[in-house]
N, C-alpha and C. Protein backbone atom coordinates (compact mmCIF):
# COMPACT_ATOMS: atom_id res chain seq x y z
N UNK A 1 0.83 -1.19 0.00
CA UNK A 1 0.00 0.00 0.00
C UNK A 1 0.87 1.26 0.00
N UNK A 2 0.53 2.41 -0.95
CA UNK A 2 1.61 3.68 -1.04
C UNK A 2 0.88 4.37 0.38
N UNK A 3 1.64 5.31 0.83
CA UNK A 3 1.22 5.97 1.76
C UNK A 3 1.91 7.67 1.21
N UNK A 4 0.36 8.41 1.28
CA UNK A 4 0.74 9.72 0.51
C UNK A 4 1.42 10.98 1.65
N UNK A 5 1.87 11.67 0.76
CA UNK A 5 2.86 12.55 1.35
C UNK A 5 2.29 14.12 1.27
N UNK A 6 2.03 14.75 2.24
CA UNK A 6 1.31 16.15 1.96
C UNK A 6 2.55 17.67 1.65
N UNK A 7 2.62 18.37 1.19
CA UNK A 7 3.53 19.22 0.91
C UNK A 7 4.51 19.85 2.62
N UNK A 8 3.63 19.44 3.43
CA UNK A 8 4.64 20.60 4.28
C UNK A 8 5.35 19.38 4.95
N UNK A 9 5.06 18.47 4.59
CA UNK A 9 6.03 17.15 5.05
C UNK A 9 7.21 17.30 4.50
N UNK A 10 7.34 17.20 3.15
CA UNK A 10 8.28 17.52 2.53
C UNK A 10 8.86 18.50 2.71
N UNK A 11 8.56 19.91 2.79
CA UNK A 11 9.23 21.00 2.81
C UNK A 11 9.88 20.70 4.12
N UNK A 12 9.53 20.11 5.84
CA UNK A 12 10.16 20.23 6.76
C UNK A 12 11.28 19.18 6.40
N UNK A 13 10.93 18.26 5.78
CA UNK A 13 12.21 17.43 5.15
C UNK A 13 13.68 17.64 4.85
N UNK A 14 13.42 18.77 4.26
CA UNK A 14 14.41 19.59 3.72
C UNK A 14 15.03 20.94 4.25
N UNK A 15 14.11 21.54 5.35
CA UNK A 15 14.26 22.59 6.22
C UNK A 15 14.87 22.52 7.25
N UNK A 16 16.09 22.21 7.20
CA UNK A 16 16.73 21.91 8.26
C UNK A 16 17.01 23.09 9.68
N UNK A 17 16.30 24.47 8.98
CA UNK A 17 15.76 25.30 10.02
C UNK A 17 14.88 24.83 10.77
N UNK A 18 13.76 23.60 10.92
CA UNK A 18 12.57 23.38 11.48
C UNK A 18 13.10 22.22 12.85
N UNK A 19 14.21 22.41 13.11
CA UNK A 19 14.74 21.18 14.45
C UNK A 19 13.48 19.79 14.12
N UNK A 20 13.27 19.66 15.17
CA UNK A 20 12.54 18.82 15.63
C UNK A 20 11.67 18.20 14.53
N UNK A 21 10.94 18.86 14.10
CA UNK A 21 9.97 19.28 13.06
C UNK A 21 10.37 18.29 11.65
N UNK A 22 11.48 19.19 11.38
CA UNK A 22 12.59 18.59 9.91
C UNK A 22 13.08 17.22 10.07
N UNK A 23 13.45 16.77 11.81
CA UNK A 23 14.00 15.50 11.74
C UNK A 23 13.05 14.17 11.96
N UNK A 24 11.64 14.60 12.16
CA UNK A 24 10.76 13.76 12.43
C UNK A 24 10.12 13.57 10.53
N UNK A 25 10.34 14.69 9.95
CA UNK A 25 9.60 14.26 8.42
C UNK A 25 11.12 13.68 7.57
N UNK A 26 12.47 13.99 7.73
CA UNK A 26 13.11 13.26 6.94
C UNK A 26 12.93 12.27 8.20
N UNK A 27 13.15 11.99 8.69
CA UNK A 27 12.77 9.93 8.91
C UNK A 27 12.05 9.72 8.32
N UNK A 28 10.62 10.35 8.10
CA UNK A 28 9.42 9.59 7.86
C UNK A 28 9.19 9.52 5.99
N UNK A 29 10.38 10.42 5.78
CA UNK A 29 10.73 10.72 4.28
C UNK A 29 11.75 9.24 3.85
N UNK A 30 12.35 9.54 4.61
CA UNK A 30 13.64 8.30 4.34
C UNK A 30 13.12 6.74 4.40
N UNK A 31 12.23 6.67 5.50
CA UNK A 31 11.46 5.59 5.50
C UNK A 31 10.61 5.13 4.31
N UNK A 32 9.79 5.82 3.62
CA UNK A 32 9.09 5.75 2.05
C UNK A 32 10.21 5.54 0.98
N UNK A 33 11.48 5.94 1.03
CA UNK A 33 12.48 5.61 -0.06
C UNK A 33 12.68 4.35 -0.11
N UNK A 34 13.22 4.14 1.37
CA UNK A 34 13.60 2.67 1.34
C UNK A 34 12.23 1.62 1.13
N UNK A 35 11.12 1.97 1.85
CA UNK A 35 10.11 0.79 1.40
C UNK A 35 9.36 1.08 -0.24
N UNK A 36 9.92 2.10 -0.72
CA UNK A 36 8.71 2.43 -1.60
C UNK A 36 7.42 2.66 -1.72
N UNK A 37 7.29 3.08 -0.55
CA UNK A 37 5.80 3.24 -0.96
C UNK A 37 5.46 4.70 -0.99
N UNK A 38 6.24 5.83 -0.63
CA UNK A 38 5.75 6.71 -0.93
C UNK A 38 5.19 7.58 -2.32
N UNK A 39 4.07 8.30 -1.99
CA UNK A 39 2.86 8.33 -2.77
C UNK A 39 2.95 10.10 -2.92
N UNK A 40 2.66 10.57 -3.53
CA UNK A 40 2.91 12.68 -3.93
C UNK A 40 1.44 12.86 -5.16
N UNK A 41 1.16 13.99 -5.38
CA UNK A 41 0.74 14.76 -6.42
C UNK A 41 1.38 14.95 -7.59
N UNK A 42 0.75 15.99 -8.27
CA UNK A 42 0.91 16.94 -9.03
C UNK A 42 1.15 18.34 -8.37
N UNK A 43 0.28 18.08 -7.32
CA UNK A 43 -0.38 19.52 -6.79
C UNK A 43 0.72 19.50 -5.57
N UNK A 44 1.04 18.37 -5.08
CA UNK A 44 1.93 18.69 -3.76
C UNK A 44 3.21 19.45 -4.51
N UNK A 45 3.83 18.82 -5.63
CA UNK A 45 5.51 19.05 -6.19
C UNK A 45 5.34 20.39 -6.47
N UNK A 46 4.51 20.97 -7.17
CA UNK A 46 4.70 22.38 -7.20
C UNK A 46 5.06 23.34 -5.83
N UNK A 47 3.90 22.54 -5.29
CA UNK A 47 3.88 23.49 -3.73
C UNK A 47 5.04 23.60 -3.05
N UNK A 48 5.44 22.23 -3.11
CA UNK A 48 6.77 22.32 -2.68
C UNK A 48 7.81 22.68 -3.46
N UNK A 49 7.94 22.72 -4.67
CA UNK A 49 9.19 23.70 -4.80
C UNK A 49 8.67 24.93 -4.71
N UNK A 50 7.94 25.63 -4.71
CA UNK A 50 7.74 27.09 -4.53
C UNK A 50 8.17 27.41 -2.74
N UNK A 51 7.47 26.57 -2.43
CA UNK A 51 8.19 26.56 -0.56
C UNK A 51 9.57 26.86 -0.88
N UNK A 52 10.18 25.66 -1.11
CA UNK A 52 11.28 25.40 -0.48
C UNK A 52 12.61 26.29 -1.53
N UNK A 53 11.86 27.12 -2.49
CA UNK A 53 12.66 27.99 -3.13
C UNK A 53 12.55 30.02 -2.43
N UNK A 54 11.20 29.59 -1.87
CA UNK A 54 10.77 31.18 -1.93
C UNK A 54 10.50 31.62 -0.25
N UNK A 55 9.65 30.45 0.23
CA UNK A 55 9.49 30.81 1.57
C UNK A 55 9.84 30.19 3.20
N UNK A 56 10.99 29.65 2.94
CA UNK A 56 11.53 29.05 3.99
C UNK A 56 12.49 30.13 4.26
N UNK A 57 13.15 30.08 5.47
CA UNK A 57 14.01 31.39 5.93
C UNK A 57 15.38 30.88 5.46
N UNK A 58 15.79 29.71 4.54
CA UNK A 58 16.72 29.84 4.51
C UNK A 58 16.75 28.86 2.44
N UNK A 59 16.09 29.95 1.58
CA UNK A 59 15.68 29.05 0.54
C UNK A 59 16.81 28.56 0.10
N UNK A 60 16.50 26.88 -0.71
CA UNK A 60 17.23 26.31 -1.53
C UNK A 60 17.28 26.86 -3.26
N UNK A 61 18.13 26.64 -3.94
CA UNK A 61 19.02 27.34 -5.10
C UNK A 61 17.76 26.47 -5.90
N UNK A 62 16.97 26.92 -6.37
CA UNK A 62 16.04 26.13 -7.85
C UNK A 62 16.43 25.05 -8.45
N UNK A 63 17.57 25.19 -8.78
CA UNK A 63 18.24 23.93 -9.19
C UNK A 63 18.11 22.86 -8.13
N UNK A 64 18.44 23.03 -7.15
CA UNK A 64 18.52 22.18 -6.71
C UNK A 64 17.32 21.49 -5.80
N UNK A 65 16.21 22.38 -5.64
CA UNK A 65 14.73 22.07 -5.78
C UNK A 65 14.40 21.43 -6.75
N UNK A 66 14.96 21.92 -8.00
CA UNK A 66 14.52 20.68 -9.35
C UNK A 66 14.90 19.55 -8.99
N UNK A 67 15.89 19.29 -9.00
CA UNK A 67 16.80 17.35 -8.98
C UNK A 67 15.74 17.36 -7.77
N UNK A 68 15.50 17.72 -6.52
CA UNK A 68 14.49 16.89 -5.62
C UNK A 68 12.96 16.47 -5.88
N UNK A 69 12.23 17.60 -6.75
CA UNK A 69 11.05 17.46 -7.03
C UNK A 69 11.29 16.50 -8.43
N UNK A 70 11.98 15.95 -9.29
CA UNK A 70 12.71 15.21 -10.07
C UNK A 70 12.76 13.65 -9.26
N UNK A 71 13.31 13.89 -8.41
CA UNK A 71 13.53 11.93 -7.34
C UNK A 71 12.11 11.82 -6.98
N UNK A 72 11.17 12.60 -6.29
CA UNK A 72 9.92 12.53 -5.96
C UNK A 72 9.00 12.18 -6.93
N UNK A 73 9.35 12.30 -8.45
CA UNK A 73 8.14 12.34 -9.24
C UNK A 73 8.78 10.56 -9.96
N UNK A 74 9.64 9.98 -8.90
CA UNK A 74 9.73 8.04 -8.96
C UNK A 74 9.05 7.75 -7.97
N UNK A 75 8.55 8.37 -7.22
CA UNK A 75 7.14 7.69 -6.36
C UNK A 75 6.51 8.07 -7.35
N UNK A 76 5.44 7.44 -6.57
CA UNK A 76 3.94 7.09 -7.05
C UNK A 76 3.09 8.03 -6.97
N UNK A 77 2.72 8.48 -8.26
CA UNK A 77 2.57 9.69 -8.74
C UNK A 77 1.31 10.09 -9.41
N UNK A 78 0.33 11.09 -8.62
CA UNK A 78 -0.90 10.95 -8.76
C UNK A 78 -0.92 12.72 -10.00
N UNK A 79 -1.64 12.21 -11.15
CA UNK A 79 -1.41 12.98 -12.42
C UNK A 79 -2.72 14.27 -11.94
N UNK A 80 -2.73 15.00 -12.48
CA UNK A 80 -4.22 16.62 -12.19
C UNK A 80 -5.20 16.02 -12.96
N UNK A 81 -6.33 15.00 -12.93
CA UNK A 81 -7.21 15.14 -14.10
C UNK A 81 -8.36 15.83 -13.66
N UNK A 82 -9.02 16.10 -14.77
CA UNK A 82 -10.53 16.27 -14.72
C UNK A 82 -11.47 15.61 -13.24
N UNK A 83 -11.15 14.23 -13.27
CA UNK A 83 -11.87 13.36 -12.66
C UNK A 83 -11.43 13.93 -11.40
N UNK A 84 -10.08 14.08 -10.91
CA UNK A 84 -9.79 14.31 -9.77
C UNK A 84 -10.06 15.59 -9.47
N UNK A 85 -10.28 16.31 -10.38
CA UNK A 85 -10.75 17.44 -9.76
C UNK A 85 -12.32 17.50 -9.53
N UNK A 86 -13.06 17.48 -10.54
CA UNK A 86 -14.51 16.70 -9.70
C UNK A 86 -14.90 16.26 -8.04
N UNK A 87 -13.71 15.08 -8.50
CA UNK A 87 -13.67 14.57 -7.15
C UNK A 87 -13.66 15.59 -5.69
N UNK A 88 -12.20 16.48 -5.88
CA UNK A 88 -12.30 16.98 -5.33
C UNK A 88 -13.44 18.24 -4.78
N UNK A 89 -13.82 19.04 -5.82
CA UNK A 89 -14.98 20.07 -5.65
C UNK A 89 -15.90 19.39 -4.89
N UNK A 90 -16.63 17.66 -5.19
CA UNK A 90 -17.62 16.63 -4.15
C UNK A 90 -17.32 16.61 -2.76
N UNK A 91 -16.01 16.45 -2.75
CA UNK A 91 -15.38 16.51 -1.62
C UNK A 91 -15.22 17.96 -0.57
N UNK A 92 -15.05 18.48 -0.93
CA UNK A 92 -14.91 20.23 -0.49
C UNK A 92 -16.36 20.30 0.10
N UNK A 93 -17.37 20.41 -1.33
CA UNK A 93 -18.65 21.01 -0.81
C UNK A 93 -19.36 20.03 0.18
N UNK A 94 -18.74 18.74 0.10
CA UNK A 94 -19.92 17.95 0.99
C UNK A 94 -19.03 18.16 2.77
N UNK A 95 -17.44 18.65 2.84
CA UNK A 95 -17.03 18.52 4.27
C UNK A 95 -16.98 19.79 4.42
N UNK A 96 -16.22 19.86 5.41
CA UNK A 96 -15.69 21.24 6.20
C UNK A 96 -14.20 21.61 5.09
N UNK A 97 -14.22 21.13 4.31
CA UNK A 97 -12.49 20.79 3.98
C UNK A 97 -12.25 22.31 2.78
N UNK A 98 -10.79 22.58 2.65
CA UNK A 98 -11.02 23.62 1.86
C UNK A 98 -10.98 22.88 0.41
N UNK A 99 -10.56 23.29 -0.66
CA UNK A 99 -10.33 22.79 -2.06
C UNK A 99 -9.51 21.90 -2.07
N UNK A 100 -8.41 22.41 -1.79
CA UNK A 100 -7.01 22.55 -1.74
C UNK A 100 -6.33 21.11 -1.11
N UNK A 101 -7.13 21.44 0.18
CA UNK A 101 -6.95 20.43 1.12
C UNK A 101 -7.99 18.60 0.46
N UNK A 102 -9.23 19.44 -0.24
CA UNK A 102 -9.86 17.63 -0.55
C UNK A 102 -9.47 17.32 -1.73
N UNK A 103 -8.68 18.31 -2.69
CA UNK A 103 -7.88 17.60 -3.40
C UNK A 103 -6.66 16.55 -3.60
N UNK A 104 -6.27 17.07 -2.36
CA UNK A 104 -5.06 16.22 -1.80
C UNK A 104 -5.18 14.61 -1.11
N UNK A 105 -6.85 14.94 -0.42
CA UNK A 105 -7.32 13.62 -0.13
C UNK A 105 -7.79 12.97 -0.90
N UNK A 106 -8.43 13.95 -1.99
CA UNK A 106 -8.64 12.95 -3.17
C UNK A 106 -7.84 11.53 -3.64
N UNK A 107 -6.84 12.75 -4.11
CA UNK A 107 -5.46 12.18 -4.87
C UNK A 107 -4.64 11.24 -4.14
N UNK A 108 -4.71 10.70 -2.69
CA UNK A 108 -4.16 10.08 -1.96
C UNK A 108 -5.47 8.70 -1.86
N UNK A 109 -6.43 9.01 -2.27
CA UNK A 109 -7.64 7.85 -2.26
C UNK A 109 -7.47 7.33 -3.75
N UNK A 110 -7.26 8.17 -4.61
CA UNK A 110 -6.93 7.62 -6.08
C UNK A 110 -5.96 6.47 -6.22
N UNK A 111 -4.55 6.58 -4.91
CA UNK A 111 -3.41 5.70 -5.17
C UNK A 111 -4.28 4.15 -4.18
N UNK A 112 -5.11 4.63 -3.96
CA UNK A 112 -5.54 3.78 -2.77
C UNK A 112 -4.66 3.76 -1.45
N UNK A 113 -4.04 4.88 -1.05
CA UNK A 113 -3.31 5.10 0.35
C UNK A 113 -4.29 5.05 1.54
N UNK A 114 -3.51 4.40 2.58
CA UNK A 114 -4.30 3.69 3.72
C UNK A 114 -3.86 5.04 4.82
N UNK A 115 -2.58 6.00 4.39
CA UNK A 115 -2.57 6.84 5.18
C UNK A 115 -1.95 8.02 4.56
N UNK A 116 -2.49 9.14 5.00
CA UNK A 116 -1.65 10.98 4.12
C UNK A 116 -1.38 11.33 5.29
N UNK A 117 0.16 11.96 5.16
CA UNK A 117 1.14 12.83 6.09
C UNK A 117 0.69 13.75 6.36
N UNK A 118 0.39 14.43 7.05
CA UNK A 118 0.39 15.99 6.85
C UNK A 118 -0.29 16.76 8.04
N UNK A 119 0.60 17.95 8.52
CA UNK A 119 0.35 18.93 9.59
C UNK A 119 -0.67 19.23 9.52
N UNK A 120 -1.26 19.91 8.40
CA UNK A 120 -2.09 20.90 8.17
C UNK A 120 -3.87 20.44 8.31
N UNK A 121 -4.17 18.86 7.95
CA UNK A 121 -5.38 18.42 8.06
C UNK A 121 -5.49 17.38 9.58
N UNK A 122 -6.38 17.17 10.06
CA UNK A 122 -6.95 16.18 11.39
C UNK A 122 -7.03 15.54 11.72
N UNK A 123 -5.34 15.33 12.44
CA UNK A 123 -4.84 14.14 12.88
C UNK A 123 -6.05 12.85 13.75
N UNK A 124 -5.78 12.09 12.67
CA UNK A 124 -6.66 10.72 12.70
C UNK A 124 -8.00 10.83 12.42
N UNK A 125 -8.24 11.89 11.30
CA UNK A 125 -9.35 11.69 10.52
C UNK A 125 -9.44 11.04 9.30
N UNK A 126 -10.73 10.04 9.21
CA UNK A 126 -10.90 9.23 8.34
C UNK A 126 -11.51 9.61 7.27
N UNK A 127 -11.08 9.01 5.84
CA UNK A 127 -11.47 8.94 4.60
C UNK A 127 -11.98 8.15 3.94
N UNK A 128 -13.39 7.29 4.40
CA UNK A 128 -13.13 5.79 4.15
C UNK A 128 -12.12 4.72 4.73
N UNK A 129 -11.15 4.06 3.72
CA UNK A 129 -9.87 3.54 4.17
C UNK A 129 -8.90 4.33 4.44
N UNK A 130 -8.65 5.75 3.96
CA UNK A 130 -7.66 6.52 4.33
C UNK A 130 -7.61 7.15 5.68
N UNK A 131 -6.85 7.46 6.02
CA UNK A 131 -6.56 7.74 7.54
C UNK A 131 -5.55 9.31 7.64
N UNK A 132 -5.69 9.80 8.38
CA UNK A 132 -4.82 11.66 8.29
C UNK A 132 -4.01 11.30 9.33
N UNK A 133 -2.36 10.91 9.19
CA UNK A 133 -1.80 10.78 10.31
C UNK A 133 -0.87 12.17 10.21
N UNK A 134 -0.26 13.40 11.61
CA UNK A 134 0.46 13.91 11.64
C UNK A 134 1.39 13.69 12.04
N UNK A 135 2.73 13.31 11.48
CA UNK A 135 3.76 12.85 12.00
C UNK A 135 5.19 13.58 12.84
N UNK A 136 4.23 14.34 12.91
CA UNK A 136 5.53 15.52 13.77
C UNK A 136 4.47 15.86 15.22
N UNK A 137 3.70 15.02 15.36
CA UNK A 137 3.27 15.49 16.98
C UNK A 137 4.19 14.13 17.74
């Protein structure tokens, strides 16, 4: 089973300004390399290189945001369609959730992921089979 990855996971990955924060998502980063199963967007890779070029206090050189958002797009890799966006707008208007955010759950139900990373949505809220774990509490 892939297990999807939400953008600010990644960005603390790489933010080695974020202590605590940065060393709890590269484990949990490093851990998906080695098993493979980690799972990304379309919509996360952008986000994250725009983070991790523009608004971290200590940005990385573009280039070298490319070669990373480049290794990320050998996971398992959920494409922008039509359908998923549908999906998502169903999703939005029927929860509390913003766009943004049920697109991402979408796209993590598309790979069939049993769990999505991420700070920003409610830790141990369910999606069906998907599950919202935050891995930096």
């Amino acid at each position: 089973m892939a297990e999807f990855v939400d953008t600010n996971i990644l960005v603390y990955a790489e933010d080695k300004d974020e202590g605590e924060k940065h060393a709890k998502a590269r484990d949990l980063v490093l851990r998906l390399w080695e098993s493979g199963k980690g799972a990304v967007s379309i919509q996360v890779l952008p986000e994250f290189y725009v983070t991790v070029t523009r608004k971290v206090k200590k940005p990385l050189a573009p280039e070298a945001a490319r070669k990373i958002v480049e290794q990320y797009l050998t996971w398992r890799v959920v494409e922008n369609t039509g359908s998923l966006l549908l999906a998502g707008i169903q999703l939005a208007q029927s929860s509390r959730l913003s766009f943004w955010d049920a697109l991402v759950i979408q796209a993590a139900m598309i790979k069939d992921c049993e769990v999505l990373y991420s700070e920003n949505l409610s830790h141990g809220q369910a999606f069906s089979k998907l599950r919202i774990v935050n891995p930096l509490l």
